[in-house]
Structures are given as C-alpha cells and as structure tokens.
N, C-alpha and C. Protein backbone atom coordinates (compact mmCIF):
# COMPACT_ATOMS: atom_id res chain seq x y z
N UNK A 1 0.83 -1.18 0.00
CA UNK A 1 0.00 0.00 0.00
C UNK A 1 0.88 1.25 0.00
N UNK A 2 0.42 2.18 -0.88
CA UNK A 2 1.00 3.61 -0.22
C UNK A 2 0.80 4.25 0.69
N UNK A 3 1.45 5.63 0.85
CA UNK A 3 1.40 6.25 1.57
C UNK A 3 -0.44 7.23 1.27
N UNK A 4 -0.77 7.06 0.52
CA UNK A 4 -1.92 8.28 0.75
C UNK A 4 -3.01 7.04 0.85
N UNK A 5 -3.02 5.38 -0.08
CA UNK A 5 -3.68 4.90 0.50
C UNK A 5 -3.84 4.87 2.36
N UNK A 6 -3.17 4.77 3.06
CA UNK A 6 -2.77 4.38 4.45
C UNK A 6 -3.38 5.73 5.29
N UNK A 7 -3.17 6.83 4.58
CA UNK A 7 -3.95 8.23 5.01
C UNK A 7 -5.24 7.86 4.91
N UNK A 8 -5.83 7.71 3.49
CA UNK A 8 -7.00 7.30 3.89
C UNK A 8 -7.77 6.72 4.70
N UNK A 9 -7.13 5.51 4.72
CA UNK A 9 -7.53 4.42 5.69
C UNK A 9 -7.67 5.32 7.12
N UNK A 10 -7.06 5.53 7.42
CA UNK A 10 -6.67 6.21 8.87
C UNK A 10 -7.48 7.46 8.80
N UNK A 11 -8.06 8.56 8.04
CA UNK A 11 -9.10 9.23 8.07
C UNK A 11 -10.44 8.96 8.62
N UNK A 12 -10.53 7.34 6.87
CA UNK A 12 -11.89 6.55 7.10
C UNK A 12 -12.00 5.94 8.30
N UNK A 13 -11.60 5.58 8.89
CA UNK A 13 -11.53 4.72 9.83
C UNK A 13 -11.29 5.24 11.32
N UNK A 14 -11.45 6.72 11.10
CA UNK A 14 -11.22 7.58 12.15
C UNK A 14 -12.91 8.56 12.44
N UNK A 15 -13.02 8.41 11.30
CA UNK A 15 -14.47 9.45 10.81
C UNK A 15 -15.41 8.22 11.13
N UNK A 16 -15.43 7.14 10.91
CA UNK A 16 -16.14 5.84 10.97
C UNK A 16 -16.26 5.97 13.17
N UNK A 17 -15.21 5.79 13.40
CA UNK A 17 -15.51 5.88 14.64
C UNK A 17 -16.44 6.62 15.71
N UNK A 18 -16.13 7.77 15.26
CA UNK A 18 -16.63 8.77 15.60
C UNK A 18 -18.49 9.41 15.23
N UNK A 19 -18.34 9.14 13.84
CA UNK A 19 -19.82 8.99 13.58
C UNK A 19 -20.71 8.22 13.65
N UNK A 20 -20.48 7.06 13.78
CA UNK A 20 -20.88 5.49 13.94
C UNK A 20 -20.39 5.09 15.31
N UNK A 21 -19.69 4.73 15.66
CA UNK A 21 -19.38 3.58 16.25
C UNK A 21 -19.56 4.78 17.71
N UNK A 22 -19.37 5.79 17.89
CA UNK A 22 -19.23 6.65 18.99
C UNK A 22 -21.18 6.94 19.24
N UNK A 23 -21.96 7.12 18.04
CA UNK A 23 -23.28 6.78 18.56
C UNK A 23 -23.75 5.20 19.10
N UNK A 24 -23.02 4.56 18.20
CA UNK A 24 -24.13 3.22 18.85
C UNK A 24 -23.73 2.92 19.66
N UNK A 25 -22.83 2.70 20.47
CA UNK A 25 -22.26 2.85 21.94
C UNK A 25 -23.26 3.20 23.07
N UNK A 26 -23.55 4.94 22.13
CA UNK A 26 -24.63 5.93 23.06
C UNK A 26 -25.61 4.70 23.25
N UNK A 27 -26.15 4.11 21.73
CA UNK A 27 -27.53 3.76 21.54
C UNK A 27 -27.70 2.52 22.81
N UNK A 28 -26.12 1.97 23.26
CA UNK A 28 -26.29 0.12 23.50
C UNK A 28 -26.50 1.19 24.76
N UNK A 29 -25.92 1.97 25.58
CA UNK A 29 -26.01 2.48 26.60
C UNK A 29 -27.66 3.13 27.11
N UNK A 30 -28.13 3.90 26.02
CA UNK A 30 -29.56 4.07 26.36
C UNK A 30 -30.06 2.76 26.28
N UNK A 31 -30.19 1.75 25.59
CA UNK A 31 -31.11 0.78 25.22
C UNK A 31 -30.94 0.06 27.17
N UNK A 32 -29.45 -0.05 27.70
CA UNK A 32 -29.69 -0.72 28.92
C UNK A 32 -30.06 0.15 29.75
N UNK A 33 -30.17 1.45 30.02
CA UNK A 33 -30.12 2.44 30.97
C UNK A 33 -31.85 3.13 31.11
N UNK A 34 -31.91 3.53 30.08
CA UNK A 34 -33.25 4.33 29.92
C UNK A 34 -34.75 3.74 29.38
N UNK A 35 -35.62 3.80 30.26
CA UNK A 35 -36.92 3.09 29.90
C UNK A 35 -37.81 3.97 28.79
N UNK A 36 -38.66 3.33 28.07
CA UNK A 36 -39.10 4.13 26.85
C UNK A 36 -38.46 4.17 25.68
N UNK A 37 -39.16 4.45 24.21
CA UNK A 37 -38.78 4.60 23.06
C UNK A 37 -37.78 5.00 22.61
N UNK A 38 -36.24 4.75 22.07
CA UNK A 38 -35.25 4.96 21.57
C UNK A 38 -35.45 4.54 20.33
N UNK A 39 -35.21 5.90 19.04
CA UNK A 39 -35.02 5.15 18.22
C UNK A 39 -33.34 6.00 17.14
N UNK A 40 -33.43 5.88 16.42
CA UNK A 40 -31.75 6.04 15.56
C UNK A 40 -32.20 6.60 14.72
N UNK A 41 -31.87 7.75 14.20
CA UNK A 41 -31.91 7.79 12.06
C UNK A 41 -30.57 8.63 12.14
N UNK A 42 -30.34 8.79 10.80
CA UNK A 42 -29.52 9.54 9.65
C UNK A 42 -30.01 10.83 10.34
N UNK A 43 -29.11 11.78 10.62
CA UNK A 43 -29.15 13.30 10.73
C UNK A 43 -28.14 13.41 9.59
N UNK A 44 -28.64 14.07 8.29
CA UNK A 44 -27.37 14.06 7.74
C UNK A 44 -26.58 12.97 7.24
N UNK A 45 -25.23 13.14 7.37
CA UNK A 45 -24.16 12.48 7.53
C UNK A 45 -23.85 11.37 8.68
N UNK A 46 -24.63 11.71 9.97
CA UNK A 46 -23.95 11.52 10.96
C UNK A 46 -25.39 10.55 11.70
N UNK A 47 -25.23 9.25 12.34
CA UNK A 47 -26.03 8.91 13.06
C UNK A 47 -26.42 9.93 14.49
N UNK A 48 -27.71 9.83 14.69
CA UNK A 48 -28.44 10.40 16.08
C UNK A 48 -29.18 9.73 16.71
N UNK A 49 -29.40 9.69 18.34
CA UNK A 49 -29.95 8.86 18.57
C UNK A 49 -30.82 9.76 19.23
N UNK A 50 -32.53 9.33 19.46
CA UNK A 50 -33.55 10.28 20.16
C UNK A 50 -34.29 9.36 20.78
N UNK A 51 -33.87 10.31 22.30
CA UNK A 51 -34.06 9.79 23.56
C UNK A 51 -35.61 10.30 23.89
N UNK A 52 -36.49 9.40 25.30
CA UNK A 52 -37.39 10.16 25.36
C UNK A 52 -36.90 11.39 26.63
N UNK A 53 -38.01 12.04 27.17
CA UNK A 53 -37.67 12.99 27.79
C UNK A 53 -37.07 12.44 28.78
N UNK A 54 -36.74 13.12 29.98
CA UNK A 54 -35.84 13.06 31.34
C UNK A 54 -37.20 12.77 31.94
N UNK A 55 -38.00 13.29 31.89
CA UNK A 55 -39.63 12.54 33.04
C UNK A 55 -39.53 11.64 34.00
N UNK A 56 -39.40 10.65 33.41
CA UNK A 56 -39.67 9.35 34.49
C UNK A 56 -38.43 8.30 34.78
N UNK A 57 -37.01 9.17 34.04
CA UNK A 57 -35.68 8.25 33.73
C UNK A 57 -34.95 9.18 34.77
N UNK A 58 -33.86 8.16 35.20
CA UNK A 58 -32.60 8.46 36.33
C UNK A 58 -31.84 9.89 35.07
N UNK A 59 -31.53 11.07 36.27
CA UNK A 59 -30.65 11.90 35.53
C UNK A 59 -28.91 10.99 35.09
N UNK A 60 -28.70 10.37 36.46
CA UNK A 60 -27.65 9.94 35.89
C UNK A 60 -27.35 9.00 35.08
N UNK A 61 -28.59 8.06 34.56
CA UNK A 61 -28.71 7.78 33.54
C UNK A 61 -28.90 8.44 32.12
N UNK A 62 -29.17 9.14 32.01
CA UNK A 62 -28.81 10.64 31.07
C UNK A 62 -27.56 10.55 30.74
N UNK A 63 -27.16 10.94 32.19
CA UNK A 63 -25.25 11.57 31.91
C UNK A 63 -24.46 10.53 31.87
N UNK A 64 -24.59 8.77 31.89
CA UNK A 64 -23.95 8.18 31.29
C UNK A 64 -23.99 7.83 29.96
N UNK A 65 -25.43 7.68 29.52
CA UNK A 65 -25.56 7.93 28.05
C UNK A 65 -25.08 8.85 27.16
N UNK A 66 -24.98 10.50 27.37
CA UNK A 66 -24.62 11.32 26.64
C UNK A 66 -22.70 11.34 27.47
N UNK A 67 -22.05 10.97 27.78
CA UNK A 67 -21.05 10.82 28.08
C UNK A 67 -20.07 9.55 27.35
N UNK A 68 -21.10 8.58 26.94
CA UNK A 68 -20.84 7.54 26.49
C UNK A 68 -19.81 7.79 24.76
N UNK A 69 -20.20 8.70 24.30
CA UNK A 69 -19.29 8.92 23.26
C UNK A 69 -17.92 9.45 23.72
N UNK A 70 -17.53 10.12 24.62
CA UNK A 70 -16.00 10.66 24.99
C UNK A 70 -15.81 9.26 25.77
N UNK A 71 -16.32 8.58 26.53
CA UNK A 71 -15.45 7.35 27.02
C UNK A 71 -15.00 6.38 25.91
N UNK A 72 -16.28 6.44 24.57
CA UNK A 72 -15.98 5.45 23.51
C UNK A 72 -14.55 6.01 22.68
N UNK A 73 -14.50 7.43 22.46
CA UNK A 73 -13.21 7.72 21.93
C UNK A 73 -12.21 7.90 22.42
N UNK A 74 -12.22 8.13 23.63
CA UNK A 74 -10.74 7.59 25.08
C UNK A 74 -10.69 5.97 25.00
N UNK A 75 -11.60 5.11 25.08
CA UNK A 75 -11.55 3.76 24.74
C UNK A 75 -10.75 3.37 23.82
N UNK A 76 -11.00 4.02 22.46
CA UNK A 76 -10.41 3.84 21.07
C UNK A 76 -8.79 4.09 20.77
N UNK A 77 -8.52 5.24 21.72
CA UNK A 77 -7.47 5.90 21.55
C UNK A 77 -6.55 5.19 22.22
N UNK A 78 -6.85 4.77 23.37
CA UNK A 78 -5.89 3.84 23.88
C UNK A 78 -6.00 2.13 23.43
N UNK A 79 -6.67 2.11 23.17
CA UNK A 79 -6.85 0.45 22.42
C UNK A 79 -5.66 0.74 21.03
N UNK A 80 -5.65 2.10 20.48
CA UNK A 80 -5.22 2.32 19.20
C UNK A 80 -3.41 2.75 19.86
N UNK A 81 -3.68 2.99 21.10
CA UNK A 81 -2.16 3.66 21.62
C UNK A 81 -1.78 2.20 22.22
N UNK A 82 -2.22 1.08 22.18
CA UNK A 82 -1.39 -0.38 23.05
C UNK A 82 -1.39 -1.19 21.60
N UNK A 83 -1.75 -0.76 20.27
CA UNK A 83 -1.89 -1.22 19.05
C UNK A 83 -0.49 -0.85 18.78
N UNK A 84 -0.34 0.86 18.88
CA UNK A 84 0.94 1.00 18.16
C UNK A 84 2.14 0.50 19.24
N UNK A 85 1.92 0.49 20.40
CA UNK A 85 3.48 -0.24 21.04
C UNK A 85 3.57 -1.55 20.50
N UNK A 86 2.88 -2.59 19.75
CA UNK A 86 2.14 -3.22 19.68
C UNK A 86 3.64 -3.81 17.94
N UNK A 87 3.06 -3.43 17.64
CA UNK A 87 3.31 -2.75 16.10
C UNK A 87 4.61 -2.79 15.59
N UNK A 88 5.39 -2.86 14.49
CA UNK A 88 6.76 -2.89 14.27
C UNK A 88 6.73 -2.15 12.22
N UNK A 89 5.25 -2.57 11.81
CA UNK A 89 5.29 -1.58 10.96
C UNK A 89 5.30 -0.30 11.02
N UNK A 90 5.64 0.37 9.95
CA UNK A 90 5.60 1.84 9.67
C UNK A 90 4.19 2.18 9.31
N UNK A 91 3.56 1.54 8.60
CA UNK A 91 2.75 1.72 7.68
C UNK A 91 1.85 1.94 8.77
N UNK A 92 1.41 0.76 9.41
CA UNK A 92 0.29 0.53 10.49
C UNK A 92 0.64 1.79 11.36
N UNK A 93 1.89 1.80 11.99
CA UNK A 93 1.71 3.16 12.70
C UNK A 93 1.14 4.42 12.45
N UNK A 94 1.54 4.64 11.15
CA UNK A 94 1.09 5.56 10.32
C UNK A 94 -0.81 5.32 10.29
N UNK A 95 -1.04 4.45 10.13
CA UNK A 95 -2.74 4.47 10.17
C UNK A 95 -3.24 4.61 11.54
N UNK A 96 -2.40 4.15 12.50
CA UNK A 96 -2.71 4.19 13.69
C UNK A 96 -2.98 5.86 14.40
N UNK A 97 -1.61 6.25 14.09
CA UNK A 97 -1.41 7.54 14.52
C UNK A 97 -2.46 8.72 13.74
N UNK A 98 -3.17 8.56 12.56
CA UNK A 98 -3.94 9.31 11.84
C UNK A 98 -5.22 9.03 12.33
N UNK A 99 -5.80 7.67 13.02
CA UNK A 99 -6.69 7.56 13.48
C UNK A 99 -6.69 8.25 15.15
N UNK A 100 -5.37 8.17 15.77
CA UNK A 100 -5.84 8.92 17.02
C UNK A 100 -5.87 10.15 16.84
N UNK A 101 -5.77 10.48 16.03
CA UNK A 101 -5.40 12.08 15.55
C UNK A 101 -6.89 12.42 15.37
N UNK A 102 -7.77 11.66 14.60
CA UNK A 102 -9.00 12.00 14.47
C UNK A 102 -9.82 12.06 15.71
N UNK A 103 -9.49 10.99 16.47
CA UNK A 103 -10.22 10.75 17.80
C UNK A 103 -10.11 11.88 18.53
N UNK A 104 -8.87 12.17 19.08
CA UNK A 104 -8.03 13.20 19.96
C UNK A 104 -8.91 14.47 19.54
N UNK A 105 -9.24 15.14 17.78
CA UNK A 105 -9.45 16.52 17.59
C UNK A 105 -11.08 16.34 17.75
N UNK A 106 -11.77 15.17 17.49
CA UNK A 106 -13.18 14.98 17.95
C UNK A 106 -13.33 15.17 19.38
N UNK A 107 -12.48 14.66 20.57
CA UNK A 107 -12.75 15.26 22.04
C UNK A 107 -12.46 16.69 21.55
N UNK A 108 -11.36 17.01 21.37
CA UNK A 108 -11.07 18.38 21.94
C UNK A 108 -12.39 19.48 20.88
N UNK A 109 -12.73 18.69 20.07
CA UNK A 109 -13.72 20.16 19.23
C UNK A 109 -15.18 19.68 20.13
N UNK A 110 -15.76 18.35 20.53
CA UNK A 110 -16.67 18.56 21.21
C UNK A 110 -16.97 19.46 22.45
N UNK A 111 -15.68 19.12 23.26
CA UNK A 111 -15.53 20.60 24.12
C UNK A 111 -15.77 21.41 24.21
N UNK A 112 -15.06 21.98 23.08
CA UNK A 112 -14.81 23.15 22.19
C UNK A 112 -16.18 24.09 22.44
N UNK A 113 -17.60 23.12 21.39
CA UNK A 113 -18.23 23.71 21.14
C UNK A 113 -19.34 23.53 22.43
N UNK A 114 -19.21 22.52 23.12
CA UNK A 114 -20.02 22.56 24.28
C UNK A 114 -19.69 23.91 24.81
N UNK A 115 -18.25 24.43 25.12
CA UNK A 115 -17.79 25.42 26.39
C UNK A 115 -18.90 26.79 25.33
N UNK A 116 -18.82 26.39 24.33
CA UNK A 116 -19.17 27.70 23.55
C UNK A 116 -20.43 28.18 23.84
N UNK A 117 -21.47 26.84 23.12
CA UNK A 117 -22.47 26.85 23.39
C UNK A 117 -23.51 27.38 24.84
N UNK A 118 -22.25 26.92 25.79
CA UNK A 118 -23.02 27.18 27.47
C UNK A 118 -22.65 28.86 27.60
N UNK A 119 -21.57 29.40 27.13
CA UNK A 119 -21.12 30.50 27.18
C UNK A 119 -21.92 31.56 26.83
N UNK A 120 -22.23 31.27 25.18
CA UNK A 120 -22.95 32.21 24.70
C UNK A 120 -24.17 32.07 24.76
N UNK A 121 -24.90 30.85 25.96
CA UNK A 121 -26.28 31.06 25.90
C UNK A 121 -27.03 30.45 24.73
N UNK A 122 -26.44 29.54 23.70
CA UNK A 122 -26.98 30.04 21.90
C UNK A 122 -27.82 28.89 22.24
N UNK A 123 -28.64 28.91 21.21
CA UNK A 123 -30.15 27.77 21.07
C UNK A 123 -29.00 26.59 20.59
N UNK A 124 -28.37 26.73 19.96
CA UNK A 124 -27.47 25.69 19.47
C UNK A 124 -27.38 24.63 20.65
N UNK A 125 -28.21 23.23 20.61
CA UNK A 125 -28.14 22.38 21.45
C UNK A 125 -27.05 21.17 21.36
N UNK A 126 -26.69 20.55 22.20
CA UNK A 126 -25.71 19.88 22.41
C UNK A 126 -26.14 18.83 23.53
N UNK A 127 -25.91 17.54 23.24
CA UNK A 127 -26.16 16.32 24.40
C UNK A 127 -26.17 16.69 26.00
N UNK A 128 -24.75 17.31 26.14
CA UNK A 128 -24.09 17.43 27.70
C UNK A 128 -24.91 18.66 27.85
N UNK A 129 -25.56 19.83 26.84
CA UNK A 129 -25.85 21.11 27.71
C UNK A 129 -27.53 20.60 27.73
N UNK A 130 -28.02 19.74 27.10
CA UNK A 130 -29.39 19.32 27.01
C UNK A 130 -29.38 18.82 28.66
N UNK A 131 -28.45 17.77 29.01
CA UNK A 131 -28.50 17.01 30.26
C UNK A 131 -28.41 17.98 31.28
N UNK A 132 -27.62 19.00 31.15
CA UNK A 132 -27.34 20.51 32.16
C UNK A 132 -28.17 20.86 32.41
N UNK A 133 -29.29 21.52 30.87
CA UNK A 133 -30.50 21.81 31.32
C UNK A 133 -31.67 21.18 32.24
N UNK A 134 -31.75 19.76 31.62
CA UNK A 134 -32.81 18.74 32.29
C UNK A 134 -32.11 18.71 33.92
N UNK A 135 -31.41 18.89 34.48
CA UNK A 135 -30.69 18.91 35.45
C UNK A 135 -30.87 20.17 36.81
N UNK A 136 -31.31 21.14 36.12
CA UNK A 136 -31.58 22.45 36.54
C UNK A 136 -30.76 22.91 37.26
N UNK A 137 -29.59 22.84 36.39
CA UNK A 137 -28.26 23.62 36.68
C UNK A 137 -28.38 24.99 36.11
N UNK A 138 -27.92 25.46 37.65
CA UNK A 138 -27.73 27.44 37.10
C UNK A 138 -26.51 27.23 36.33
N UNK A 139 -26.28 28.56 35.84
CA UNK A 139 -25.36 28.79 34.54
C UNK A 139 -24.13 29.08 34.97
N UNK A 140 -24.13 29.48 36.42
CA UNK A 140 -22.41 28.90 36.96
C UNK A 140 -22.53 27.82 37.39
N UNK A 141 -23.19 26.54 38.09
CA UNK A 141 -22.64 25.13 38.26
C UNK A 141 -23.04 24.85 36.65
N UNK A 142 -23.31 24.73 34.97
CA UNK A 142 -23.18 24.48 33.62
C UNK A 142 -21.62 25.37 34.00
N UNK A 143 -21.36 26.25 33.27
CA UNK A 143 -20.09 26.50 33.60
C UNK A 143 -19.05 25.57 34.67
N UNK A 144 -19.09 25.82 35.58
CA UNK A 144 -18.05 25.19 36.27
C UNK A 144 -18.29 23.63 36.12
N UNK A 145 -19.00 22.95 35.64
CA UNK A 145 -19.50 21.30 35.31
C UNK A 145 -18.29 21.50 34.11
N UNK A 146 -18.37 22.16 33.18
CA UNK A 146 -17.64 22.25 31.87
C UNK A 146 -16.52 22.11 31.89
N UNK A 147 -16.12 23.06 32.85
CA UNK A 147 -14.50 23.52 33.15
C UNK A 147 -13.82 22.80 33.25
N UNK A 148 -14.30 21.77 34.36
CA UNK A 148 -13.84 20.94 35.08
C UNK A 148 -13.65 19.73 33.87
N UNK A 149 -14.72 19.43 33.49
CA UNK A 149 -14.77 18.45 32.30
C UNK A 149 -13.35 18.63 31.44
N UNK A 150 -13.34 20.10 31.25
CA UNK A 150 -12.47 20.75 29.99
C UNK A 150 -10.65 19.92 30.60
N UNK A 151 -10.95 20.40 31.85
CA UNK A 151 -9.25 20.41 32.78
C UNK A 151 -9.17 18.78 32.60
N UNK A 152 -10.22 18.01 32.91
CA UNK A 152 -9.78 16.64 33.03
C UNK A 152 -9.73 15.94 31.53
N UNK A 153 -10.34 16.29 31.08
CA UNK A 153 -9.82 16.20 29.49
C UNK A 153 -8.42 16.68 28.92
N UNK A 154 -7.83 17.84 29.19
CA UNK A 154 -6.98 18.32 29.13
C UNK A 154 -5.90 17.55 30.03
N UNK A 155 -5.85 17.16 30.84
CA UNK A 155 -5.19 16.11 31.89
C UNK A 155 -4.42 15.28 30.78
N UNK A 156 -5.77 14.63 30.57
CA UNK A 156 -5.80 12.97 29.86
C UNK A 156 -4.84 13.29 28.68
N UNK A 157 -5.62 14.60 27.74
CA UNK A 157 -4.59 14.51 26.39
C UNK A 157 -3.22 14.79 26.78
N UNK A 158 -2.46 15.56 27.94
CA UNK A 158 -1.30 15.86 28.03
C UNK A 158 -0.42 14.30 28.83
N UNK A 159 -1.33 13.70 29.27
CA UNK A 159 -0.67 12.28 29.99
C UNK A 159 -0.32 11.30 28.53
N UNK A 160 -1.61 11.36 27.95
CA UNK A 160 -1.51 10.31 26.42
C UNK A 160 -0.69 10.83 25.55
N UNK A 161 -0.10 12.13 25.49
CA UNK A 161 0.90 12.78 24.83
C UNK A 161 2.03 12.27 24.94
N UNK A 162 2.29 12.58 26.35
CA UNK A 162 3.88 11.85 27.09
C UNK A 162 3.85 10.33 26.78
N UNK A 163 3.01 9.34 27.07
CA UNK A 163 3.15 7.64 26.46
C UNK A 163 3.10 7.33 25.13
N UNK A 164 2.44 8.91 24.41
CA UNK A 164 2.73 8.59 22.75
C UNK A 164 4.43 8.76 22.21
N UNK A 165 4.42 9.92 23.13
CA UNK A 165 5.77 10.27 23.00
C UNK A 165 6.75 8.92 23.04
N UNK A 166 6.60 8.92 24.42
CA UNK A 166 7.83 7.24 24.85
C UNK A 166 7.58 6.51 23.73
N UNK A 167 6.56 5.92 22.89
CA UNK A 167 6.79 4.92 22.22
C UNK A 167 6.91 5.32 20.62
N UNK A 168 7.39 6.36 20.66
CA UNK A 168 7.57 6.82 19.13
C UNK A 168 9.19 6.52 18.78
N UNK A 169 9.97 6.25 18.15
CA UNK A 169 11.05 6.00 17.90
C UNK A 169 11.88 7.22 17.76
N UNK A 170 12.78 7.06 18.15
CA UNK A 170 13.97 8.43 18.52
C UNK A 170 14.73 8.39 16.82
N UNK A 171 14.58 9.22 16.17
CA UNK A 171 15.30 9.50 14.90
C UNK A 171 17.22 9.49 15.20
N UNK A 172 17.75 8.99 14.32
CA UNK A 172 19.27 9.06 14.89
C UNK A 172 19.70 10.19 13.91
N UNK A 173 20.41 10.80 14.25
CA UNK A 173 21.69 11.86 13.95
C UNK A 173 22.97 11.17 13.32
N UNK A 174 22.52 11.72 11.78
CA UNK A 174 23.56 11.52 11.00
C UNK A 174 25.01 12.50 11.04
C-alpha cells in the first residue's frame, strides 16, 4: 500500500468511529439504561440517537448515556495507543497515529463547542448542555461542570501525549 492509501484508511476509519461507532455505543447504553422509546436515524451524515424525555428516567442515567461517546473515543485511543506499542510496521503506525489524531481533535472540538455553546447562551443544542439543562443547573454550576470536564480532558490529552511520545522511535543523527 501507499502512503496516501494508508492516510485514507486512517481518516476513514477515524471518521467511521466517531460517527458510527461513537453513537451506537450511546444507543447500547440508552437501550440498557433508559426506559421508553429509543429510536436512531440519519441526521445528515452523521447517526443520532432520540431519547425520550428526562420525566420518568434516572438523571444519571442521562449523563452516562450522553457521556458515552467521549469514554468510547478515550476507549479507542488507547486500544489504538497499546496497538501501536504493539506494532513494528511503519505503515500501520502511520494508520494508527492518523486515526488517534482523528479521535483526539473529535474530544477536543466537542468541548470546544459545548464550552461555547453554554457560554454564549446560543439555542445551538448539544447532548451534555441538554442534560445541564434537564438537570436544573444554574449557569455557573453548567459553567463550572464544563470547566472541570475541559481540565480533566486536558489532563488525559497531556498524559496520552507523554506515552505517545515514549513509544515513538527516537530518529538518529547523521
């Protein structure tokens, strides 16, 4: 294979995760957690899953369901980070490393737009600020819920940085 085949792969297979495989996760998680009608379609591009209301269901059943996609792509990333210690091709690393790359910028932009979203107030809805709301969190514990989220996320990527680091191969000096 080449090199831009192997990009691909590692795109597809990064975008696959994340749009797929990071909802039905959600879906296996509502299906055990939450009583009432779940069902799936096509938004788009992207699978969605629609929950019924918060009414008569555990909140923290909520917040493991809509949480269930950042544990599925921390899941991935390290299944994909004990792949590449794993590993002695180039090639595979190379697909490996393009797929955590996808994973890694999917946490950090969900964040992203959650911190945004709670910030500016915007109708623009989002899983975690839907659960905030149903929750009847004032807009400093939504804020400080976020933050905190943001820091321990931020934790994780700077720890998985340093063990990506260690197992990357040291270039020699000609």
């Amino acid at each position: 294979m080449n090199k831009a085949t192997i990009i691909l792969l590692g795109l597809l297979s990064g975008f696959i995760s994340i749009f797929f495989l990071d909802e039905l996760l959600k879906m296996l998680a509502a299906v055990i957690l939450i009583k009432g009608h779940i069902a799936i379609i096509f938004n788009g591009w992207k699978l969605t899953i629609l929950l019924p209301a918060l009414g008569k269901n555990n909140f923290i059943s909520y917040g493991v369901v809509f949480g269930t996609p950042f544990i599925g792509s921390i899941f991935i990333i390290e299944i994909l980070l004990i792949w590449f210690t794993k590993t002695i091709s180039d090639r595979v690393k190379s697909f490996i490393i393009i797929n955590q790359l996808i994973n890694i910028g999917y946490l950090i932009f969900a964040i992203f737009i959650i911190i945004c979203s709670i910030l500016l107030k915007s109708s623009f809805t989002v899983d975690l600020q839907m659960l905030l709301k149903y929750g009847n969190l004032t807009y400093i514990q939504q804020l400080i819920f976020i933050l905190l989220m943001a820091l321990i996320l931020l934790a994780y990527l700077n720890i998985l940085a340093k063990r990506l680091k260690k197992s990357l191969p040291v270039p020699s000096r000609k």
